[in-house]
C-alpha atoms as a PDB file:
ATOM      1  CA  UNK A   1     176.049  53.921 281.118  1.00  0.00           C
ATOM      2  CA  UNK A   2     176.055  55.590 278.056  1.00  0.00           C
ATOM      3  CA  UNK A   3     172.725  57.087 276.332  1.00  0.00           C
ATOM      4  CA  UNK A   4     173.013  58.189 272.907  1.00  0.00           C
ATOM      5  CA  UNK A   5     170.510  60.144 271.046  1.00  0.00           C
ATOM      6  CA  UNK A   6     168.374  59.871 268.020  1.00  0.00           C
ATOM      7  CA  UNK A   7     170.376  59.397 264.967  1.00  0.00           C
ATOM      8  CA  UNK A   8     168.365  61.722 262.699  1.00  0.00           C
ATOM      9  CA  UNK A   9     168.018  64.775 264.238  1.00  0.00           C
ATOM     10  CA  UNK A  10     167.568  65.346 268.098  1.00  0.00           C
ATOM     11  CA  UNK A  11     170.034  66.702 270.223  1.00  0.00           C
ATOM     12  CA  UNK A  12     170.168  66.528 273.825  1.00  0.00           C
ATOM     13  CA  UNK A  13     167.265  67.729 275.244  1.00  0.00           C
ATOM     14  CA  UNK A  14     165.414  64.507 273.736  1.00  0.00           C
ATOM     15  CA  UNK A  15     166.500  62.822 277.218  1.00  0.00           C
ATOM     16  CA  UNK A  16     164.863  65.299 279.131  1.00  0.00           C
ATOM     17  CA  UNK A  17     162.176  63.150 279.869  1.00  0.00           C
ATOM     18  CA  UNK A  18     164.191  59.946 280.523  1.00  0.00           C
ATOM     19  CA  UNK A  19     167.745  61.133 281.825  1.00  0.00           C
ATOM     20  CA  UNK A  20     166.720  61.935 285.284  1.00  0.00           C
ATOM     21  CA  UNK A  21     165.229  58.746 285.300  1.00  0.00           C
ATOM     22  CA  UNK A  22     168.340  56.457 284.157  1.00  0.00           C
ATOM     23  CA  UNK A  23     170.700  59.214 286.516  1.00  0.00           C
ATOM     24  CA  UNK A  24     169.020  57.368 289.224  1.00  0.00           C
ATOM     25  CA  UNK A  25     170.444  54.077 288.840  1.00  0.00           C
ATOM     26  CA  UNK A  26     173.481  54.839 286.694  1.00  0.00           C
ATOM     27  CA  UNK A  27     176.184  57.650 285.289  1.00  0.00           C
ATOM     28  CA  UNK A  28     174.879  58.958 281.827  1.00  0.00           C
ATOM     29  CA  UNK A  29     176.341  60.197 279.132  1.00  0.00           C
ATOM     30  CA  UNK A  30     174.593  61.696 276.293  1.00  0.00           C
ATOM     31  CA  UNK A  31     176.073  62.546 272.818  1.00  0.00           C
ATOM     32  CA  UNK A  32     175.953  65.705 270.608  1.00  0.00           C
ATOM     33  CA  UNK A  33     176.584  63.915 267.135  1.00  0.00           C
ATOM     34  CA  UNK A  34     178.934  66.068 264.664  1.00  0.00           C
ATOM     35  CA  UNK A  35     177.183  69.220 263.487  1.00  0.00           C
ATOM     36  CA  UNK A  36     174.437  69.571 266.217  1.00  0.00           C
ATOM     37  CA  UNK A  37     174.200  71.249 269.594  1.00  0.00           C
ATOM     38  CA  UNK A  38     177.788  72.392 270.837  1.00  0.00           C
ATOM     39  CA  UNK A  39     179.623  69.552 268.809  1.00  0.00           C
ATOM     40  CA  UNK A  40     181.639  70.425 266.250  1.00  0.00           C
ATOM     41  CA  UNK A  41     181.826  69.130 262.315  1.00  0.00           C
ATOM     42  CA  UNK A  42     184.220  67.479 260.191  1.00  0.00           C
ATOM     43  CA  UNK A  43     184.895  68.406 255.871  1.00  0.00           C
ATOM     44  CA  UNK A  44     184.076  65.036 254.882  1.00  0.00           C
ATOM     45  CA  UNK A  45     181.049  63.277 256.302  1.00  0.00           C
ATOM     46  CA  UNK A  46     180.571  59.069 256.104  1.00  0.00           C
ATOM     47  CA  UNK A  47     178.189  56.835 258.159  1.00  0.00           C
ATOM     48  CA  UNK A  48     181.385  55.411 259.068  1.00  0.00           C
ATOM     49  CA  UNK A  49     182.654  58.724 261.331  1.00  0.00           C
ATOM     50  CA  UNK A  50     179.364  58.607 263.316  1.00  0.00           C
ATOM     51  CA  UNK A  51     180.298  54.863 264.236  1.00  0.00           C
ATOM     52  CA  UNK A  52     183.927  55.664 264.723  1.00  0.00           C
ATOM     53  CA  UNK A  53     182.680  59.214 266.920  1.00  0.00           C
ATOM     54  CA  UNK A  54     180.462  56.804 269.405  1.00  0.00           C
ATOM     55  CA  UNK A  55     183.199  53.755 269.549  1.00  0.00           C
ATOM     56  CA  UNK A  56     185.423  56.998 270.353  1.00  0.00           C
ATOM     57  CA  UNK A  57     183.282  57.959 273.302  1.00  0.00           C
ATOM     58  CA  UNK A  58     182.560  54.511 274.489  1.00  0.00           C
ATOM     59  CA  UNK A  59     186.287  53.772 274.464  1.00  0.00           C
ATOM     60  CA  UNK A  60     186.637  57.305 276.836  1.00  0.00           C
ATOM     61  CA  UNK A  61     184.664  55.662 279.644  1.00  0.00           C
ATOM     62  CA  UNK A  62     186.778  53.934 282.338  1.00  0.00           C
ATOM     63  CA  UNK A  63     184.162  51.283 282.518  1.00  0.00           C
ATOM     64  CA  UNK A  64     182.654  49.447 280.354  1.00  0.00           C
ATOM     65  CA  UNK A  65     178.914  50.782 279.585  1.00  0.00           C
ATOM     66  CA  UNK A  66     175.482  50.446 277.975  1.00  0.00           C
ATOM     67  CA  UNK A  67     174.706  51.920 274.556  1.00  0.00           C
ATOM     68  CA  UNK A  68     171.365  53.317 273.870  1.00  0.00           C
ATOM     69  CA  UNK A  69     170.786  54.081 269.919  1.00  0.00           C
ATOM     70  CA  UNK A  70     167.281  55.177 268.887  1.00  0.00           C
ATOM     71  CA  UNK A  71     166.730  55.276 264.838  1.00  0.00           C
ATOM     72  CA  UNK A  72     169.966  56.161 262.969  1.00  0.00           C
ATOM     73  CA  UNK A  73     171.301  56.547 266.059  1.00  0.00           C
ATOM     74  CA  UNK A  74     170.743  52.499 266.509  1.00  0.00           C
ATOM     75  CA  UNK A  75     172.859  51.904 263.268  1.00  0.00           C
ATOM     76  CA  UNK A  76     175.826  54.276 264.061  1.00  0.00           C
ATOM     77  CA  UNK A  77     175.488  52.569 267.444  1.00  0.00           C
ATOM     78  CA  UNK A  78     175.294  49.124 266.573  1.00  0.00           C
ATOM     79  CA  UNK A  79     178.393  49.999 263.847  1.00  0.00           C
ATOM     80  CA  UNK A  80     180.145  51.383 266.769  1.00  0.00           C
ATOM     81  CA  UNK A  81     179.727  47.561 268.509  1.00  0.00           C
ATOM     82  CA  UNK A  82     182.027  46.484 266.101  1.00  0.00           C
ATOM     83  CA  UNK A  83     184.682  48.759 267.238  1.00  0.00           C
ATOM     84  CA  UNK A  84     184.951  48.874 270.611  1.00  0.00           C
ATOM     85  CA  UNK A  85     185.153  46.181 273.798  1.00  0.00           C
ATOM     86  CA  UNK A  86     184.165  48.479 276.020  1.00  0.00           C
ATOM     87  CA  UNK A  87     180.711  47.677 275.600  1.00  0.00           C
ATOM     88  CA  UNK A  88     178.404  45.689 278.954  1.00  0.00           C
ATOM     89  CA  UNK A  89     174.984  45.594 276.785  1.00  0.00           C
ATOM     90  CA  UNK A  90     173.728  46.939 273.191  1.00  0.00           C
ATOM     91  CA  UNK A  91     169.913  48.811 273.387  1.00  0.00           C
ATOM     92  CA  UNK A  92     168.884  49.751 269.866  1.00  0.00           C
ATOM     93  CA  UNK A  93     165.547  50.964 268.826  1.00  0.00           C
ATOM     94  CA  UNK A  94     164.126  50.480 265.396  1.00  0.00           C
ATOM     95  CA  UNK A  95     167.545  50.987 263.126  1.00  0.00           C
ATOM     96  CA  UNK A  96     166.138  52.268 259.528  1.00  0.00           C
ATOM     97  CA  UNK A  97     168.296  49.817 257.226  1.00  0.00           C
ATOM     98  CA  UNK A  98     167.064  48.417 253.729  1.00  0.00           C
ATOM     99  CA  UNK A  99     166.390  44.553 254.262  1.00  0.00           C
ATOM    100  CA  UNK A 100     163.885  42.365 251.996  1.00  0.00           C
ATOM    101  CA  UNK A 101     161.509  43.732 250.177  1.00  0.00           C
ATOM    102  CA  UNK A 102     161.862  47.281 251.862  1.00  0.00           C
ATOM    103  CA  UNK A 103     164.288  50.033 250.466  1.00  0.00           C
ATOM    104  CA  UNK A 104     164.655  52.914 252.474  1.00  0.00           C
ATOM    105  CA  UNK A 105     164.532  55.732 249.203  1.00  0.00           C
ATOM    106  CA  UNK A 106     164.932  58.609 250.559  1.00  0.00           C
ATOM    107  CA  UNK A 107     165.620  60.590 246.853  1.00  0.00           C
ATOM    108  CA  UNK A 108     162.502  62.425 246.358  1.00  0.00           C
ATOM    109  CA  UNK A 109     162.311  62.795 250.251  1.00  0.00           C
ATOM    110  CA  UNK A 110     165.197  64.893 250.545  1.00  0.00           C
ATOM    111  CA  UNK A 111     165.134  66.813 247.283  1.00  0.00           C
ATOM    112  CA  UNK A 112     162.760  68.442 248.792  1.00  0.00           C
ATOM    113  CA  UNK A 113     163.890  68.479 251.837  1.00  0.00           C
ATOM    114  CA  UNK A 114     167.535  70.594 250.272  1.00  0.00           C
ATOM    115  CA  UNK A 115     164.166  72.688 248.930  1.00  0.00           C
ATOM    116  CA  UNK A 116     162.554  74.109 251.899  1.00  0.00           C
ATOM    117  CA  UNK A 117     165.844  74.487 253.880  1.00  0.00           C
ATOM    118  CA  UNK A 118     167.516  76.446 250.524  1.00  0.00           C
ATOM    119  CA  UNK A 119     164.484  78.728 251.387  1.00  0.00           C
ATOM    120  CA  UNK A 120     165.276  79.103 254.491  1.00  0.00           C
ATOM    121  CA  UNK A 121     162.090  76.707 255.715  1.00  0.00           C
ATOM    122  CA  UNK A 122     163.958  74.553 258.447  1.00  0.00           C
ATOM    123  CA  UNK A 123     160.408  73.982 259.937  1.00  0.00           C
ATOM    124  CA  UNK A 124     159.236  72.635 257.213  1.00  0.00           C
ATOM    125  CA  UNK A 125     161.599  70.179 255.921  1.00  0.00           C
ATOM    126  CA  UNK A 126     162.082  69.142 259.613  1.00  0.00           C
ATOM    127  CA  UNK A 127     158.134  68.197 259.271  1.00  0.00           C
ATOM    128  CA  UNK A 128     158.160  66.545 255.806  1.00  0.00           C
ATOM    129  CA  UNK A 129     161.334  64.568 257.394  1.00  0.00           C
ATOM    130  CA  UNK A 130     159.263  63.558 260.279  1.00  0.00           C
ATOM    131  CA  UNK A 131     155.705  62.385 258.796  1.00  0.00           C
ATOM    132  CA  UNK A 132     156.771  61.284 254.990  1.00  0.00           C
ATOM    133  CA  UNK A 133     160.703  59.652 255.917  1.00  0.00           C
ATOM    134  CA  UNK A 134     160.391  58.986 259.583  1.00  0.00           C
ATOM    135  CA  UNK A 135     156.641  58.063 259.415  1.00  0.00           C
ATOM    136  CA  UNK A 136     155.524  59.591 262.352  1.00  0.00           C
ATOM    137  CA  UNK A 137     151.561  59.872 262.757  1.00  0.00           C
ATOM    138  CA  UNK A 138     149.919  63.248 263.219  1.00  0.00           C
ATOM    139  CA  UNK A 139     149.059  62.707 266.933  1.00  0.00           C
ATOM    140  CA  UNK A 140     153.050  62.311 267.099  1.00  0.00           C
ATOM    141  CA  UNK A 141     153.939  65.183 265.261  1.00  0.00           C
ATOM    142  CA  UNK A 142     151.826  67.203 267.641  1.00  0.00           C
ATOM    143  CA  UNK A 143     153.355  65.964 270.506  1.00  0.00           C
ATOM    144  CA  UNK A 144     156.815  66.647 269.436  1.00  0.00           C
ATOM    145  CA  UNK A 145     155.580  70.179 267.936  1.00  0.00           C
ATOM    146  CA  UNK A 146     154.781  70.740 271.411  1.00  0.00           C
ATOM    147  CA  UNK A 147     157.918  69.508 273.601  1.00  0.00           C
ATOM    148  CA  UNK A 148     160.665  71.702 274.405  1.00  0.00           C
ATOM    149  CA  UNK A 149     162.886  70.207 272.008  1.00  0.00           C
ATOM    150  CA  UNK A 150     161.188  70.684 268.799  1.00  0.00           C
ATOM    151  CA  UNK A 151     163.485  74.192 268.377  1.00  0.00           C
ATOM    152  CA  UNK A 152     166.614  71.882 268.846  1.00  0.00           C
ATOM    153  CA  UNK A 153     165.117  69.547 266.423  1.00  0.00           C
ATOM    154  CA  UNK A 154     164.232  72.662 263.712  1.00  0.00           C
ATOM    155  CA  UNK A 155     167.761  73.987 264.102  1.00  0.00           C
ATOM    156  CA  UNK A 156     169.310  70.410 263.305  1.00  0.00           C
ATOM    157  CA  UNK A 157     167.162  69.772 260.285  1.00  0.00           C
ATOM    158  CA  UNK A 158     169.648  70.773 257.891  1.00  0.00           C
ATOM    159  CA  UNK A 159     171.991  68.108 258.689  1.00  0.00           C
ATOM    160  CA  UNK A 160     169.048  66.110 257.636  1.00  0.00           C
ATOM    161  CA  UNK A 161     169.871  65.487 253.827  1.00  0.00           C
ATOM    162  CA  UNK A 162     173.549  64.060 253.840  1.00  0.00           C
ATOM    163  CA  UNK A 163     172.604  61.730 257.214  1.00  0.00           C
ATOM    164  CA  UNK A 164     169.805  60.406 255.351  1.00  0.00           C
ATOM    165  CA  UNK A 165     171.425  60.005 251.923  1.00  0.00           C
ATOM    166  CA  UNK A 166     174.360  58.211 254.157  1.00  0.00           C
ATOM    167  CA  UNK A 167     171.775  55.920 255.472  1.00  0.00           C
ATOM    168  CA  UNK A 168     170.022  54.756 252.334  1.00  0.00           C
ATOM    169  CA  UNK A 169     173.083  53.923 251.312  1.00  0.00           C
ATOM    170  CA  UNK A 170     173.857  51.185 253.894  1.00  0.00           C
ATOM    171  CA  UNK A 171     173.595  47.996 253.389  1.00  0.00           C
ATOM    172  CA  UNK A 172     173.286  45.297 256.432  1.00  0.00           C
ATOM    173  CA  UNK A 173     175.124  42.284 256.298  1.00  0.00           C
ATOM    174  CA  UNK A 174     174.626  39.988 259.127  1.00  0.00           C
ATOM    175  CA  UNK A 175     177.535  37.962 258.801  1.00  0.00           C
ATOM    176  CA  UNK A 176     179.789  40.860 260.364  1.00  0.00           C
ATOM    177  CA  UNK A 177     177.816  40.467 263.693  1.00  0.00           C
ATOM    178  CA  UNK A 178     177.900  36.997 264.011  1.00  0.00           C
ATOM    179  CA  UNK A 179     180.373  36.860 266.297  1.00  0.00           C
ATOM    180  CA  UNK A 180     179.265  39.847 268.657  1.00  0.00           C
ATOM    181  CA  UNK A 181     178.360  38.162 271.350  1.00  0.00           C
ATOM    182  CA  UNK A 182     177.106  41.674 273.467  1.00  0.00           C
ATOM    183  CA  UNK A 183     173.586  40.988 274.926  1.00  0.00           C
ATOM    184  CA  UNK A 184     171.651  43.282 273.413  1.00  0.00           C
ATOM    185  CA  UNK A 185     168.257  44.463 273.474  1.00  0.00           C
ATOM    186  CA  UNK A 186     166.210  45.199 270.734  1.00  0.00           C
ATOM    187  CA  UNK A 187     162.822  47.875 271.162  1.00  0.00           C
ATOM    188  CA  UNK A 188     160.592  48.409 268.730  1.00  0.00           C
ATOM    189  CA  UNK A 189     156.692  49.469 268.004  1.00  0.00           C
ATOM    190  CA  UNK A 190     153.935  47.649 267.416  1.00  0.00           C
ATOM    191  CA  UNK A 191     152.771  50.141 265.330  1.00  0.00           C
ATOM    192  CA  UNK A 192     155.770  51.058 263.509  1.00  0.00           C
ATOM    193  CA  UNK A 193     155.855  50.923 259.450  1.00  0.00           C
ATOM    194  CA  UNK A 194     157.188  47.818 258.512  1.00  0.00           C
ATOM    195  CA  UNK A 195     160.559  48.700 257.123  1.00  0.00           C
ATOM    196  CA  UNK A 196     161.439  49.433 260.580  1.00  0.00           C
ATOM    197  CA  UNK A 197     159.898  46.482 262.192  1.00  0.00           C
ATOM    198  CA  UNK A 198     161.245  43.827 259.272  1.00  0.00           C
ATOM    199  CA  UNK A 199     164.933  45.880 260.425  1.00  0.00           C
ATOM    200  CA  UNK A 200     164.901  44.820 263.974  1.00  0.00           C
ATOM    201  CA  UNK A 201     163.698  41.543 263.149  1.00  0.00           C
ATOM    202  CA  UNK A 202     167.361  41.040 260.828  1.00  0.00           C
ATOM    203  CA  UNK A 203     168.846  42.544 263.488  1.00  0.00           C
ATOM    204  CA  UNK A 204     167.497  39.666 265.816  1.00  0.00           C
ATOM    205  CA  UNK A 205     168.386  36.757 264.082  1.00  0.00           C
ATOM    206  CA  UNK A 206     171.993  38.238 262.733  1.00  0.00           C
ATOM    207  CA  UNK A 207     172.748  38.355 266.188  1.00  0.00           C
ATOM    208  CA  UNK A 208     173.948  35.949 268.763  1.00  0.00           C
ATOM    209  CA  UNK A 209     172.489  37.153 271.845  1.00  0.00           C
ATOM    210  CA  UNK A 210     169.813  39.273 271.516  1.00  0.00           C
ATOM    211  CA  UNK A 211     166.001  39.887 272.044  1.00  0.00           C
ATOM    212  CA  UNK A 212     163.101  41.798 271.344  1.00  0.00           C
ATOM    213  CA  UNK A 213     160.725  43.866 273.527  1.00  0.00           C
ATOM    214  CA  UNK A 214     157.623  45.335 271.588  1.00  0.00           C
ATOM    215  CA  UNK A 215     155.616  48.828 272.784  1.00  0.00           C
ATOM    216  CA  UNK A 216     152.155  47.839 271.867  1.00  0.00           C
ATOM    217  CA  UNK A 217     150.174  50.460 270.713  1.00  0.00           C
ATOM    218  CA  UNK A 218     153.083  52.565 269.670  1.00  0.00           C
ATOM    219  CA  UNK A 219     155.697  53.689 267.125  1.00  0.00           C
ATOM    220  CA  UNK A 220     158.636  54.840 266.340  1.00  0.00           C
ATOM    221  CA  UNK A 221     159.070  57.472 269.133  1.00  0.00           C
ATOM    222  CA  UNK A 222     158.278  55.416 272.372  1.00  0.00           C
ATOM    223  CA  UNK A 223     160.574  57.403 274.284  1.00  0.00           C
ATOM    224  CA  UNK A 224     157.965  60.480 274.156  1.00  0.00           C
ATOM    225  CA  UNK A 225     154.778  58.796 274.260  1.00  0.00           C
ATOM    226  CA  UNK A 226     155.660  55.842 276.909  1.00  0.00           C
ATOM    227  CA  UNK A 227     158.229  57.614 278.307  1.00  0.00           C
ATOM    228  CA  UNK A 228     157.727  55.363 282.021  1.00  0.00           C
ATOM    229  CA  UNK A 229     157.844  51.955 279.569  1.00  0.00           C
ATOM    230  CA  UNK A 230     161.005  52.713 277.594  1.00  0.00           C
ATOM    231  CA  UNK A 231     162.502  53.390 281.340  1.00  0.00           C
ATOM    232  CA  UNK A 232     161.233  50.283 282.531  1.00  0.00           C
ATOM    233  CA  UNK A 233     162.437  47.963 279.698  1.00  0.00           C
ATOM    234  CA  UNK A 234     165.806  49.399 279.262  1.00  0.00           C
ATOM    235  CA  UNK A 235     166.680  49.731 282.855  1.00  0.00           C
ATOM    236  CA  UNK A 236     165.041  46.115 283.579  1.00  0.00           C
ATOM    237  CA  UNK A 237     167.647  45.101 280.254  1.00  0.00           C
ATOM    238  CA  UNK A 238     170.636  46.814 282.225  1.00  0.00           C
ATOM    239  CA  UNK A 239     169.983  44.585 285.680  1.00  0.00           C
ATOM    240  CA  UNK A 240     169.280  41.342 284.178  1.00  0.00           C
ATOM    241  CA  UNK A 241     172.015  41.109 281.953  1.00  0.00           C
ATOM    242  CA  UNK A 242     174.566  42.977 283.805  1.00  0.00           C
END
């Protein structure tokens, strides 16, 4: 099995609290996406090298596996299921893409953003990221201000600006995936801002065999604040369809 990290801006010690869990039942692998922990960076960077990067590692397994995207990791992921047939099952939750009425401008966002970090104020752009792009609440941002990875997540922050432009810049068209017939499992929160929500839902219906399993009462960061549930749904996902 192969879990892959947030797409924005954790590195690997965002598994901490589910890894041990998911080691239980099945190998894990965990990616360092270009630029962040001990992975190293390219001249040129595309949305399209993330997807390539994960296809890369998927196609490295001798089996075939189970990819777990969270965020912009859920778009590079679900880019990389175009690439690859190594793939047993697709997890991806809450992929920021532009669909209907929601754009996903980032402009102002990361202006700012190139700000703070040109100032040396990592901290602080990592925050604005969090609670005015990701839309994190503040009982959130507390809880990740207080987990062990929050200094993984400050030192990543300024890879921040080009991701996010990158991602703004994508544009979803469901008829590529209407063939991809990989039974895949869609999370997402109940209380999540809509752009996210409407995302998964385009997701859904663009592809052929999929479904969606809703954390009531939270958002966008389920794997922190119903750490047992995400276990549960994904590894229940992983028997059923396997």
């Amino acid at each position: 099995m192969l879990v892959y990290g947030n797409g924005d801006v954790y590195t690997l010690r965002e598994l901490a609290g589910v890894r041990p869990a998911f080691a239980e039942h099945c190998t894990v692998y965990a990616i360092e996406r270009r630029g962040r922990g001990e992975s190293g960076d390219g001249d040129a960077y595309a949305l399209e090298r993330e997807a390539e990067d994960v296809a890369a590692v998927v196609d490295a397994i001798d089996e075939s596996v189970a990819l777990l995207g969270h965020s912009g990791g859920a778009l590079y992921a679900l880019e990389a299921a175009l690439q690859t047939e190594n793939l047993r099952q697709l997890i991806l939750y809450e992929p920021p893409m532009s669909v209907g009425d929601h754009e996903l401008n980032v402009d102002d966002g990361v202006a700012e953003m190139s700000r703070l970090l040109g100032d040396g104020e990592s901290e602080q752009a990592l925050v604005l990221f969090l609670r005015d792009i990701a839309g994190l609440t503040t009982d959130e941002l507390h809880e990740l201000r207080a987990a062990p990875l929050w200094q993984d997540m400050v030192d990543a922050a300024p890879a921040l600006p080009r991701e996010l432009r990158a991602i703004a810049e994508y544009t979803f068209e469901a008829a590529r995936f209407a063939d991809m017939t990989t039974p895949t499992l869609l999370l997402s929160g109940s209380e999540s801002p809509p752009l996210y929500k409407d995302a998964t839902g385009a997701v859904d219906c663009a592809l052929p065999d999929s479904r969606v399993a809703t954390f009531e009462g939270h958002e966008h960061v389920a794997m922190l604040t119903a750490t047992n549930r995400f276990v549960d749904e994904v590894l229940a996902f992983i028997r059923v369809s396997n």
